[in-house]
Protein backbone atom coordinates (compact mmCIF):
# COMPACT_ATOMS: atom_id res chain seq x y z
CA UNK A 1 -2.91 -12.46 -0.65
CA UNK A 2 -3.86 -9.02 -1.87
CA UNK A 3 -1.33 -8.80 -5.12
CA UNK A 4 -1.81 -10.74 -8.45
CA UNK A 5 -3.07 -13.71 -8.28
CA UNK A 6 -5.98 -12.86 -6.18
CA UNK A 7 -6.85 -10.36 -8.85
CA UNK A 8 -6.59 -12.49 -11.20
CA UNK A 9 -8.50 -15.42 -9.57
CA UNK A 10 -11.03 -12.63 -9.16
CA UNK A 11 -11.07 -12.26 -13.14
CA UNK A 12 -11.43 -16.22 -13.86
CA UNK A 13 -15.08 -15.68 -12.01
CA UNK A 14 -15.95 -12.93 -14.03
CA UNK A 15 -15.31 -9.84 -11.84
CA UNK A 16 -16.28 -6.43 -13.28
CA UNK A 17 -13.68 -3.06 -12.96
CA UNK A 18 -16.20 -2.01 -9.88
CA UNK A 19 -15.42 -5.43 -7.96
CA UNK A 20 -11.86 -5.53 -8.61
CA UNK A 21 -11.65 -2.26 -7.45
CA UNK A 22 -13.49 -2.94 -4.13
CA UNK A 23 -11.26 -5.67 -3.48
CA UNK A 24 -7.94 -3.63 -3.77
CA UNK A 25 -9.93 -1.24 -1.49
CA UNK A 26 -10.36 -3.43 1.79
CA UNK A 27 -6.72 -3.14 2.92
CA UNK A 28 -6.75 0.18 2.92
CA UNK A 29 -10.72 1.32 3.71
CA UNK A 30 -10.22 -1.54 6.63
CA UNK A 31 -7.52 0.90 8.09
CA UNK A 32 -10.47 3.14 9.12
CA UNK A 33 -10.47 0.86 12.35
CA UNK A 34 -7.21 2.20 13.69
CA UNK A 35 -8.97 5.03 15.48
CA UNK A 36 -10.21 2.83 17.86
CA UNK A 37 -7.92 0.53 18.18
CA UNK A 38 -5.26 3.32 18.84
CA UNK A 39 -6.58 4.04 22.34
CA UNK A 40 -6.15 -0.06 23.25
CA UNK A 41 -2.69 -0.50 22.37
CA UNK A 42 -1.50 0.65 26.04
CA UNK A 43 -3.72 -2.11 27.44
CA UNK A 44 -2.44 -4.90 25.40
CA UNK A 45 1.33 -3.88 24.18
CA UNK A 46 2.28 -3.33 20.59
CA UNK A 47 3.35 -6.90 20.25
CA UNK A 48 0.10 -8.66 21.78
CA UNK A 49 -1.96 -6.52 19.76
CA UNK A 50 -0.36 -6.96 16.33
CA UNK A 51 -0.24 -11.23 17.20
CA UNK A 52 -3.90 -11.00 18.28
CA UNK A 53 -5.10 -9.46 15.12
CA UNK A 54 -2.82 -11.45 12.70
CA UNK A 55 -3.07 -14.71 14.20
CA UNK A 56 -7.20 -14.41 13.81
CA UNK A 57 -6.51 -13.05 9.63
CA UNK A 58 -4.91 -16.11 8.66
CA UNK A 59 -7.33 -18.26 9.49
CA UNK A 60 -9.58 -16.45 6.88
CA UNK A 61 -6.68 -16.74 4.41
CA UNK A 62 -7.27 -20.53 4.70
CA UNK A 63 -11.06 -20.14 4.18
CA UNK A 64 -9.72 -18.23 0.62
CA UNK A 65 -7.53 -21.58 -0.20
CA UNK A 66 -10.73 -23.48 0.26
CA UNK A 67 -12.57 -21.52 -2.34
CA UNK A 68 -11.65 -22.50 -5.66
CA UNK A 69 -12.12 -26.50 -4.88
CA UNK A 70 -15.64 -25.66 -3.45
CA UNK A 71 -17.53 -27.72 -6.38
CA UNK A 72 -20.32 -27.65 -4.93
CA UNK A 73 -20.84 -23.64 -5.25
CA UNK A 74 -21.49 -21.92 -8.59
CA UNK A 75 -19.39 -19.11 -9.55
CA UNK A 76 -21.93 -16.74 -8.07
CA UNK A 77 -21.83 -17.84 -4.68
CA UNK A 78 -17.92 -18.20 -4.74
CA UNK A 79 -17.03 -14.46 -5.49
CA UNK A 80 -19.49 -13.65 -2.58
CA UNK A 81 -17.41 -15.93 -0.29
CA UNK A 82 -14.18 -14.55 -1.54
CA UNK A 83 -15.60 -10.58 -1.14
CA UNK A 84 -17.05 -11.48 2.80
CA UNK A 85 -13.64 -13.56 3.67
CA UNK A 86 -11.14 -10.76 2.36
CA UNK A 87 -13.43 -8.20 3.94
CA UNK A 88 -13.16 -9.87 6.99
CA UNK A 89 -8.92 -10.80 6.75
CA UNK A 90 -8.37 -6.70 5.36
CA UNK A 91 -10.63 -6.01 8.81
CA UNK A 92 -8.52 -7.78 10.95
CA UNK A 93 -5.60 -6.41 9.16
CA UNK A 94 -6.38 -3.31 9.43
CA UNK A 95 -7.59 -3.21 13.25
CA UNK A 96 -4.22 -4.62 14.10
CA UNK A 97 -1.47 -2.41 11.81
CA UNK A 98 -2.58 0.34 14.17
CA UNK A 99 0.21 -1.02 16.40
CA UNK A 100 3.16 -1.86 13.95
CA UNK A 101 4.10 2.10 13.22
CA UNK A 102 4.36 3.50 16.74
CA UNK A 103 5.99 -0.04 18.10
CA UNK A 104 8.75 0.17 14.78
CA UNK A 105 8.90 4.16 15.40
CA UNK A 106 9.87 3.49 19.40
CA UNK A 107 12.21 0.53 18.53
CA UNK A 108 14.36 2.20 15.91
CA UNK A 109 16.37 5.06 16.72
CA UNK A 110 15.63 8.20 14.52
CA UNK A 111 19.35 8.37 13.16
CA UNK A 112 19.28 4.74 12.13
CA UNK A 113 15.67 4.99 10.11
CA UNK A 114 16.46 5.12 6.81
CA UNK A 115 19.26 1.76 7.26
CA UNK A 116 16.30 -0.27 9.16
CA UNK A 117 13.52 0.62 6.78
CA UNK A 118 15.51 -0.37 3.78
CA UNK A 119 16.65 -3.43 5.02
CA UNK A 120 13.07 -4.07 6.02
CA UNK A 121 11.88 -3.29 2.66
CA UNK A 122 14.72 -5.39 0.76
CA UNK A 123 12.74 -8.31 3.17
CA UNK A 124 9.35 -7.57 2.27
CA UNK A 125 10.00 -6.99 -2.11
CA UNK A 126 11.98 -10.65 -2.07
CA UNK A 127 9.08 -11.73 -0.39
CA UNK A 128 6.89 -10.90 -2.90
CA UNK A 129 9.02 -11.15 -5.73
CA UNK A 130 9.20 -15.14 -4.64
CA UNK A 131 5.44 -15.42 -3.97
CA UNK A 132 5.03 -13.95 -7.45
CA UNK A 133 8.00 -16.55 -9.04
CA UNK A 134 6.48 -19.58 -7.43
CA UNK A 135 2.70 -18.48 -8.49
CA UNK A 136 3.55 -18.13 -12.10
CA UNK A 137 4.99 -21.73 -11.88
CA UNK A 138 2.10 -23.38 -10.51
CA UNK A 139 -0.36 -20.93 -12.88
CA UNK A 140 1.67 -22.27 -15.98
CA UNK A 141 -0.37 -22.62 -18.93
CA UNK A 142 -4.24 -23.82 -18.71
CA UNK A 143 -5.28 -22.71 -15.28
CA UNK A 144 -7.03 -25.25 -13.07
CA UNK A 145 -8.77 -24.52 -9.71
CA UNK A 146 -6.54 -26.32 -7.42
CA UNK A 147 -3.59 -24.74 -9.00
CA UNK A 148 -5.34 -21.08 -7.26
CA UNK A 149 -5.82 -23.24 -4.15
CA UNK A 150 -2.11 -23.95 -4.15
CA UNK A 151 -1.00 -20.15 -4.13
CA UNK A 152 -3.60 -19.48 -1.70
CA UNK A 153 -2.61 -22.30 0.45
CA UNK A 154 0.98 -21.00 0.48
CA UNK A 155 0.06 -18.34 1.62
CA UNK A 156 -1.54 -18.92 4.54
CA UNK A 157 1.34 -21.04 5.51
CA UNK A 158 3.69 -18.15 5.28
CA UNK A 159 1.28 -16.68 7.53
CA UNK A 160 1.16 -18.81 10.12
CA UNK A 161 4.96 -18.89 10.00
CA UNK A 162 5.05 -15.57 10.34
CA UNK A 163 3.51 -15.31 14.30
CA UNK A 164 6.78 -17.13 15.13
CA UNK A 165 8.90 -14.37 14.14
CA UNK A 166 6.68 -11.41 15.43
CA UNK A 167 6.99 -13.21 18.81
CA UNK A 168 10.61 -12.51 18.63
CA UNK A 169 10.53 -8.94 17.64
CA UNK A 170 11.52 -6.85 21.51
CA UNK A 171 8.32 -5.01 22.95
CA UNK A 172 8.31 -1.66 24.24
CA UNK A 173 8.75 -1.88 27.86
CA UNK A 174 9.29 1.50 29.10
CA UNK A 175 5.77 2.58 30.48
CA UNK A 176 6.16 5.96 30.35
CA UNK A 177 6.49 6.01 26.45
CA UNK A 178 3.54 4.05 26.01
CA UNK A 179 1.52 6.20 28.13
CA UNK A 180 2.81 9.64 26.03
CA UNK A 181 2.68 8.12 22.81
CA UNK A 182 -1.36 6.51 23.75
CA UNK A 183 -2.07 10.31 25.01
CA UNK A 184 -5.43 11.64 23.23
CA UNK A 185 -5.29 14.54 21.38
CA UNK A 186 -8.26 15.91 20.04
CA UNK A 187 -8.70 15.44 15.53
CA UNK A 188 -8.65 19.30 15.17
CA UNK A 189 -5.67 20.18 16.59
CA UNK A 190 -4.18 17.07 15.03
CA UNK A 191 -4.95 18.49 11.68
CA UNK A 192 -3.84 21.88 12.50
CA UNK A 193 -0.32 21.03 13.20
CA UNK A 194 1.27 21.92 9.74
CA UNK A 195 3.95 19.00 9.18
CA UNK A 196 0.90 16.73 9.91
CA UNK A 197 -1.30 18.54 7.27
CA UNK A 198 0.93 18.82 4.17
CA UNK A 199 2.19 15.16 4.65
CA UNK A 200 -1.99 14.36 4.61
CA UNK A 201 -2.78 15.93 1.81
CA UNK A 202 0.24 15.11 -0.54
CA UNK A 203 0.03 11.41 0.69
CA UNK A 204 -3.88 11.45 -0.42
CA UNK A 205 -2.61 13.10 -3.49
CA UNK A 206 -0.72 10.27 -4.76
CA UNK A 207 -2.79 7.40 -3.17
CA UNK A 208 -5.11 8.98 -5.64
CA UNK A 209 -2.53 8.17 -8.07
CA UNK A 210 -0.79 4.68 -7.02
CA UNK A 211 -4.07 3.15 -5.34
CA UNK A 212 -5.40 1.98 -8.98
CA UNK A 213 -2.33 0.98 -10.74
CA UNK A 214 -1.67 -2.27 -9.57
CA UNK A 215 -4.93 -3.16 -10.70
CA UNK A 216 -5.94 -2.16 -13.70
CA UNK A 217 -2.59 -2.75 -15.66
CA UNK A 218 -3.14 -6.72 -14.86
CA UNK A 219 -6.72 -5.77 -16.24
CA UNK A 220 -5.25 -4.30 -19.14
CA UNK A 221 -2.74 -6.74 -19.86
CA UNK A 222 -5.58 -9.62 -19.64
CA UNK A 223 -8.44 -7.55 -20.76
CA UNK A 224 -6.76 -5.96 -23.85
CA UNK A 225 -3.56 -7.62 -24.69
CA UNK A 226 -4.58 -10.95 -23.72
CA UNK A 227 -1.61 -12.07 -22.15
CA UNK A 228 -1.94 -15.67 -20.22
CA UNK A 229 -1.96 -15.61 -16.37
CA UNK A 230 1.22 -16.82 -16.07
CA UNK A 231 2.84 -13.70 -18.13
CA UNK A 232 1.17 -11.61 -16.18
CA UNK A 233 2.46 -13.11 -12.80
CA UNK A 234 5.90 -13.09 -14.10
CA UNK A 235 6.06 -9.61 -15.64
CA UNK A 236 4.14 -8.58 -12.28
CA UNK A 237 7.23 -9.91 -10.49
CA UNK A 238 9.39 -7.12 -12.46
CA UNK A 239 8.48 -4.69 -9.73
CA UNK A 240 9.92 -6.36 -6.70
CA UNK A 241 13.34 -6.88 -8.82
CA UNK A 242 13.23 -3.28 -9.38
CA UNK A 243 12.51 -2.47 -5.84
CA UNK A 244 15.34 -4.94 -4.73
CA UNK A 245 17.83 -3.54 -7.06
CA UNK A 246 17.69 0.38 -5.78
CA UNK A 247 16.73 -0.22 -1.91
CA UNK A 248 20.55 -1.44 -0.54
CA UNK A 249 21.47 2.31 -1.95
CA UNK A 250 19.01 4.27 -1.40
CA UNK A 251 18.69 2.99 2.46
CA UNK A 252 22.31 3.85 2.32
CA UNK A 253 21.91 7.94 1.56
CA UNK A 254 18.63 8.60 2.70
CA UNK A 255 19.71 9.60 6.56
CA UNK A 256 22.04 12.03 4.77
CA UNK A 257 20.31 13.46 1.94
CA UNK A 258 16.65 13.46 3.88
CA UNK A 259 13.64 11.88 2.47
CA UNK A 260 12.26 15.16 0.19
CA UNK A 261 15.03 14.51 -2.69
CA UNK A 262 13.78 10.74 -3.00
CA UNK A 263 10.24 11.30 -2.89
CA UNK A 264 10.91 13.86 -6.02
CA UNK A 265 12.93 11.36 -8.11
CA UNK A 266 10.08 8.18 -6.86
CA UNK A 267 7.43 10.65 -8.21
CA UNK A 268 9.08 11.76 -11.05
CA UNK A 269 9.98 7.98 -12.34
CA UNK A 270 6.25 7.14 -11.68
CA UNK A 271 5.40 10.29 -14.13
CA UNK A 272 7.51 8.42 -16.81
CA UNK A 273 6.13 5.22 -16.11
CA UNK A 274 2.48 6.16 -16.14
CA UNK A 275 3.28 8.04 -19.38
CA UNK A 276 4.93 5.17 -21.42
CA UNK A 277 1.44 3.07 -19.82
CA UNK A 278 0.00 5.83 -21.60
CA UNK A 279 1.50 5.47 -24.79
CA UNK A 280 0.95 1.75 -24.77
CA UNK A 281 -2.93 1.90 -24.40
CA UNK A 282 -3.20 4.43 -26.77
CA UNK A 283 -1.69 2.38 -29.30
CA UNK A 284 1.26 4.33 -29.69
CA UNK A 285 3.94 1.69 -28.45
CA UNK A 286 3.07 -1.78 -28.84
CA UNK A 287 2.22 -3.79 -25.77
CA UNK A 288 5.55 -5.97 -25.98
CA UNK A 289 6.70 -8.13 -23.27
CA UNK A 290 10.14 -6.33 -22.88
CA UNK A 291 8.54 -2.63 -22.60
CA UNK A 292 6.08 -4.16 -19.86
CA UNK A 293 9.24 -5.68 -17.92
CA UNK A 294 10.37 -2.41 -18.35
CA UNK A 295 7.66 -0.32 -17.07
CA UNK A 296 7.21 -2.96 -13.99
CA UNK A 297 10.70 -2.65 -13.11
CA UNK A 298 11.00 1.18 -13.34
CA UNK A 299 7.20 1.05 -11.08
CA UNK A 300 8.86 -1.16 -8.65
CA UNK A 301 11.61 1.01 -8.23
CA UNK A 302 9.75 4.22 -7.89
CA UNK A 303 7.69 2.59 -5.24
CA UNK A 304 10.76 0.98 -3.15
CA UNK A 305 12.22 4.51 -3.21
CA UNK A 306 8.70 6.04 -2.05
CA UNK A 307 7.67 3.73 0.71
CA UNK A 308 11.27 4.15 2.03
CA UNK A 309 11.22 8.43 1.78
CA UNK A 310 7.53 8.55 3.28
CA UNK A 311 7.79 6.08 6.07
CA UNK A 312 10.97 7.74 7.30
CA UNK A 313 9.64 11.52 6.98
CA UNK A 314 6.28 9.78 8.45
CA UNK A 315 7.93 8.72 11.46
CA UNK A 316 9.60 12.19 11.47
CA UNK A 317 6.92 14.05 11.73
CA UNK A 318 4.48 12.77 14.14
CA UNK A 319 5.41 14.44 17.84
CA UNK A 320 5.65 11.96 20.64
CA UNK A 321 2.70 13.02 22.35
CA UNK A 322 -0.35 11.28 21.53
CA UNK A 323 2.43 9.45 18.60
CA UNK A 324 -0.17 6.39 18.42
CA UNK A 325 -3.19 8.72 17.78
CA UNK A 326 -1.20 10.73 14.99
CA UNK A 327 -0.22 7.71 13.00
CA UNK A 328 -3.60 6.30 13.48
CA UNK A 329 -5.23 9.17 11.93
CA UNK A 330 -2.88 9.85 9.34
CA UNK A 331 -3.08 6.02 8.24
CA UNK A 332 -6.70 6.42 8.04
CA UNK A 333 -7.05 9.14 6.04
CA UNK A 334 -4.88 8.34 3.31
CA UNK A 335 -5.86 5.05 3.52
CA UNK A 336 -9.25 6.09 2.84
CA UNK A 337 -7.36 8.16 -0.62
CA UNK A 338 -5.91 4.81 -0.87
CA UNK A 339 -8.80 2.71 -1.06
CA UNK A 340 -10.93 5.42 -3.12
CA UNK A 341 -9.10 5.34 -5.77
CA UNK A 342 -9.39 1.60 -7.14
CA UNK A 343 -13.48 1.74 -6.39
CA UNK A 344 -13.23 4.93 -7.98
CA UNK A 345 -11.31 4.60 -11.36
CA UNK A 346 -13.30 0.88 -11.69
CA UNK A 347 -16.20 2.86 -11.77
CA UNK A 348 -15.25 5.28 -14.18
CA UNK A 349 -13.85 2.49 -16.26
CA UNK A 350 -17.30 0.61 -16.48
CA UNK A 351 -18.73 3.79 -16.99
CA UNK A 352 -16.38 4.66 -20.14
CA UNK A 353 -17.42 0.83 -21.77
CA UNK A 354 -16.64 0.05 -25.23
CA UNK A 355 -15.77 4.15 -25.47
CA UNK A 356 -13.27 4.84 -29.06
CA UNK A 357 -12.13 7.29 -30.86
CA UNK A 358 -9.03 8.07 -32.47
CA UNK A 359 -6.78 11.31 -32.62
CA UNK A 360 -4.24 11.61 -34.66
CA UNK A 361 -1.50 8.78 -33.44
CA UNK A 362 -3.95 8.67 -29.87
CA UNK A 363 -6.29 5.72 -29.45
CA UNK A 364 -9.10 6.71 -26.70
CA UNK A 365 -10.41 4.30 -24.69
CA UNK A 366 -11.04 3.53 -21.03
CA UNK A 367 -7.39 2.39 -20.37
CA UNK A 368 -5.69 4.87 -22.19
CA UNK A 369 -8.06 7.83 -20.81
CA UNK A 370 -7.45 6.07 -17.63
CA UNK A 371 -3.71 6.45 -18.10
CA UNK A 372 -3.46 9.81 -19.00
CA UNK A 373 -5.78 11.56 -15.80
CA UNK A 374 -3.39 9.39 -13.38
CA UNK A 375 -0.21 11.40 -15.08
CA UNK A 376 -1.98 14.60 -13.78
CA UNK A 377 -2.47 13.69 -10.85
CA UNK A 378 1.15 12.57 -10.87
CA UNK A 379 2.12 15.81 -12.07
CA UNK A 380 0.23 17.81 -8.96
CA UNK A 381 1.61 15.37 -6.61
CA UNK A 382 5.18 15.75 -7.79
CA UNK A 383 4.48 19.68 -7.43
CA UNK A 384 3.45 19.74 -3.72
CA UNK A 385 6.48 17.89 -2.22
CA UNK A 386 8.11 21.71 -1.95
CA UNK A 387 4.97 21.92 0.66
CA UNK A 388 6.40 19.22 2.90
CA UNK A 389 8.53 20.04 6.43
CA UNK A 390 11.60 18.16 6.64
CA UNK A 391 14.19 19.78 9.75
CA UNK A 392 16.39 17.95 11.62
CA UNK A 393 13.99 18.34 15.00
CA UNK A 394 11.43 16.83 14.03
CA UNK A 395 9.44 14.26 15.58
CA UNK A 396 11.42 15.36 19.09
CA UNK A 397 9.17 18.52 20.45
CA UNK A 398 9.13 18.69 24.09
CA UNK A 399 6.26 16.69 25.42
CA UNK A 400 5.55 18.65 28.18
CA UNK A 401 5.57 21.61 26.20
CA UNK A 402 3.31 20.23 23.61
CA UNK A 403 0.77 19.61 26.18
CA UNK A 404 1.15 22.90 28.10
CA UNK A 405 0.53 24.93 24.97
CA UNK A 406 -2.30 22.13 24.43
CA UNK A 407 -3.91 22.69 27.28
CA UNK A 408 -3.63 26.82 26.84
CA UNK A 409 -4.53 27.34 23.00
CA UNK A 410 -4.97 25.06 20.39
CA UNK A 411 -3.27 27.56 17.52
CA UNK A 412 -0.24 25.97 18.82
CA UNK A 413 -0.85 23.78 15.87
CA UNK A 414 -0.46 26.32 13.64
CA UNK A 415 3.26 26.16 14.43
């Protein structure tokens, strides 16, 4: 719903940078609403909450299948009902995810965290790699209307089907935890534990970096290469084969080796990847369907290994007091990095224009400038992992202890 072919759809009515990068911003701005959602989850139960919210999102994904058959509607009035109805599913979304981390981080043991998120992941990346196959089939060629409706309409089927299985999933029935984990805890002393700190500022860090990407190499490969929709869809698909190829071993070493060793190699392949990007919209390496495949499935891979080292030392590092407020403020915050970054680089890309000039070998021009400030980023990012905490205990402070000291001096934190 919010890969591809929405983006692409999105292009076919003549969305700028700026609007493309506002819609790969609602997922994550829409996250904002976990804050107060976080002190409800008690009330309703992890499982309740996330069906609630979910069950009320697809409907709007529906409305979206609707859209492109709406004849009656110029192209005007169809992006603004595809902008209010994926504000309104990424707002439902978002309000609702404020469960699914503290219910997945009570259900699945700390020892066994790295096993169960790969798994989970190896789920989620053939997901989307088949979403991505069956789109390019339908999207073949000369792109009709219905044919968008189609994907859409898939979609919100899988949706739908989906409620069935989060039904099944076990809620968490011990009381006590839910009470500990729904304790308040006030933003500042949140922000001056230290684990909680350096994971918030190197996850903003590369949000910064990854937020964008997605984006604005399908708006490359359209914009300036002209590939067809189709191409785009299939190369696109790259990633998840990637992902799907390094998950069953990474999920196999990461409870040994820790998460800090694959967050430096997911980092450093992105650096490579963003570089070769680089290369390719300067002018320097031709935009060839092979190299793209490449770079997707290298991306893919990177991000696979990433998700899988930052969830686990996520769930790691939030203490079990107040556990649903932590997560809800951390999501929120680099969320907000998250979905900055698209709104922000669009921006700067509509600002740059019809921008050339030539150095040397070096084209310069929005994508390629573009390009080249994300491998800094990159660079800093990859840098500040030495800044992360990573022992064995954490995650399993004393709760009573946490809230004595709480209750006595917040510079507690500081430790």
């Amino acid at each position: 719903m919010m890969g591809a072919p929405i983006i692409v759809y999105a292009k076919s009515l003549g969305a700028s940078s700026t609007v493309l990068g506002i819609i790969a911003a609602f997922t994550p701005l829409m996250t904002v609403f976990q804050l107060p959602a976080a002190q409800h989850l008690e009330r309703y139960g992890y499982r309740q909450f996330v069906l609630m919210g979910w069950s009320l999102r697809s409907v709007f994904i529906f409305v979206i299948a609707a859209i492109p058959i709406m004849g009656f509607l110029d192209t005007a009035s169809k992006m603004a009902l595809l902008l209010a109805s994926l504000f309104i599913f990424n707002l439902l979304r978002g309000i609702s995810s404020a469960a699914w981390m503290p219910w997945m981080a009570e259900l699945v043991p700390e020892e066994n965290r790295g096993r169960f998120l790969s798994v989970d992941q190896l789920f989620m990346y053939g997901g989307c790699l088949l979403s991505l196959i069956v789109s390019g089939v339908v999207m073949e060629g000369t792109v009709e209307p219905i044919e968008f409706s189609f994907v859409f309409l898939i979609s919100a089927l899988a949706a739908t089907a989906s409620l069935r299985c989060i039904k099944r999933i076990p809620e968490v029935v011990a009381e006590e935890k839910k009470k500990l984990s729904s304790q308040k805890v006030p933003w500042s002393a949140m922000l001056r534990y230290l684990p909680f700190r350096e994971l918030i500022i190197f996850n903003v860090l590369y949000m910064a970096v990854i937020g964008s990407l997605g984006v604005f190499t399908v708006e490359f490969l359209r914009d300036t290469s002209h590939f067809e929709i189709s191409q785009v869809l299939f190369l696109s698909s790259f990633s998840f084969v990637g992902a799907l190829a390094v998950l069953p071993f990474c999920g196999r070493v990461i409870d040994q080796t820790g998460s800090k060793p694959l967050l430096r190699v997911a980092v450093g392949v992105f650096a490579l990847v963003i570089a070769l990007w680089f290369l390719v919209a300067a002018g320097v390496l031709p935009a060839a369907v092979w190299l793209i495949a490449i770079l997707n499935f290298l991306a893919g891979a990177a991000s696979a290994n990433f998700n899988l080292a930052n969830v686990r030392i996520t769930m790691s590092t939030m203490p079990e007091m107040g556990r649903n407020h932590f997560f809800a403020l951390f999501t929120v915050i680099t969320s907000l990095g998250l979905g900055a970054a698209p709104v922000t680089w669009g921006l700067i890309l509509d600002a740059i224009g019809s921008y050339e000039a030539v150095t040397g070998a070096l084209h310069w021009k929005r994508h390629s400038i573009y390009f080249l400030a994300l491998l800094a980023l990159n660079v800093f990012a990859f840098l500040y992992i030495r800044r992360l905490h990573e022992s064995p205990g954490a995650g399993k402070l004393e709760p009573s202890l946490i809230y004595a000291k709480l209750k006595r001096s917040p510079r507690f934190w500081h430790r």
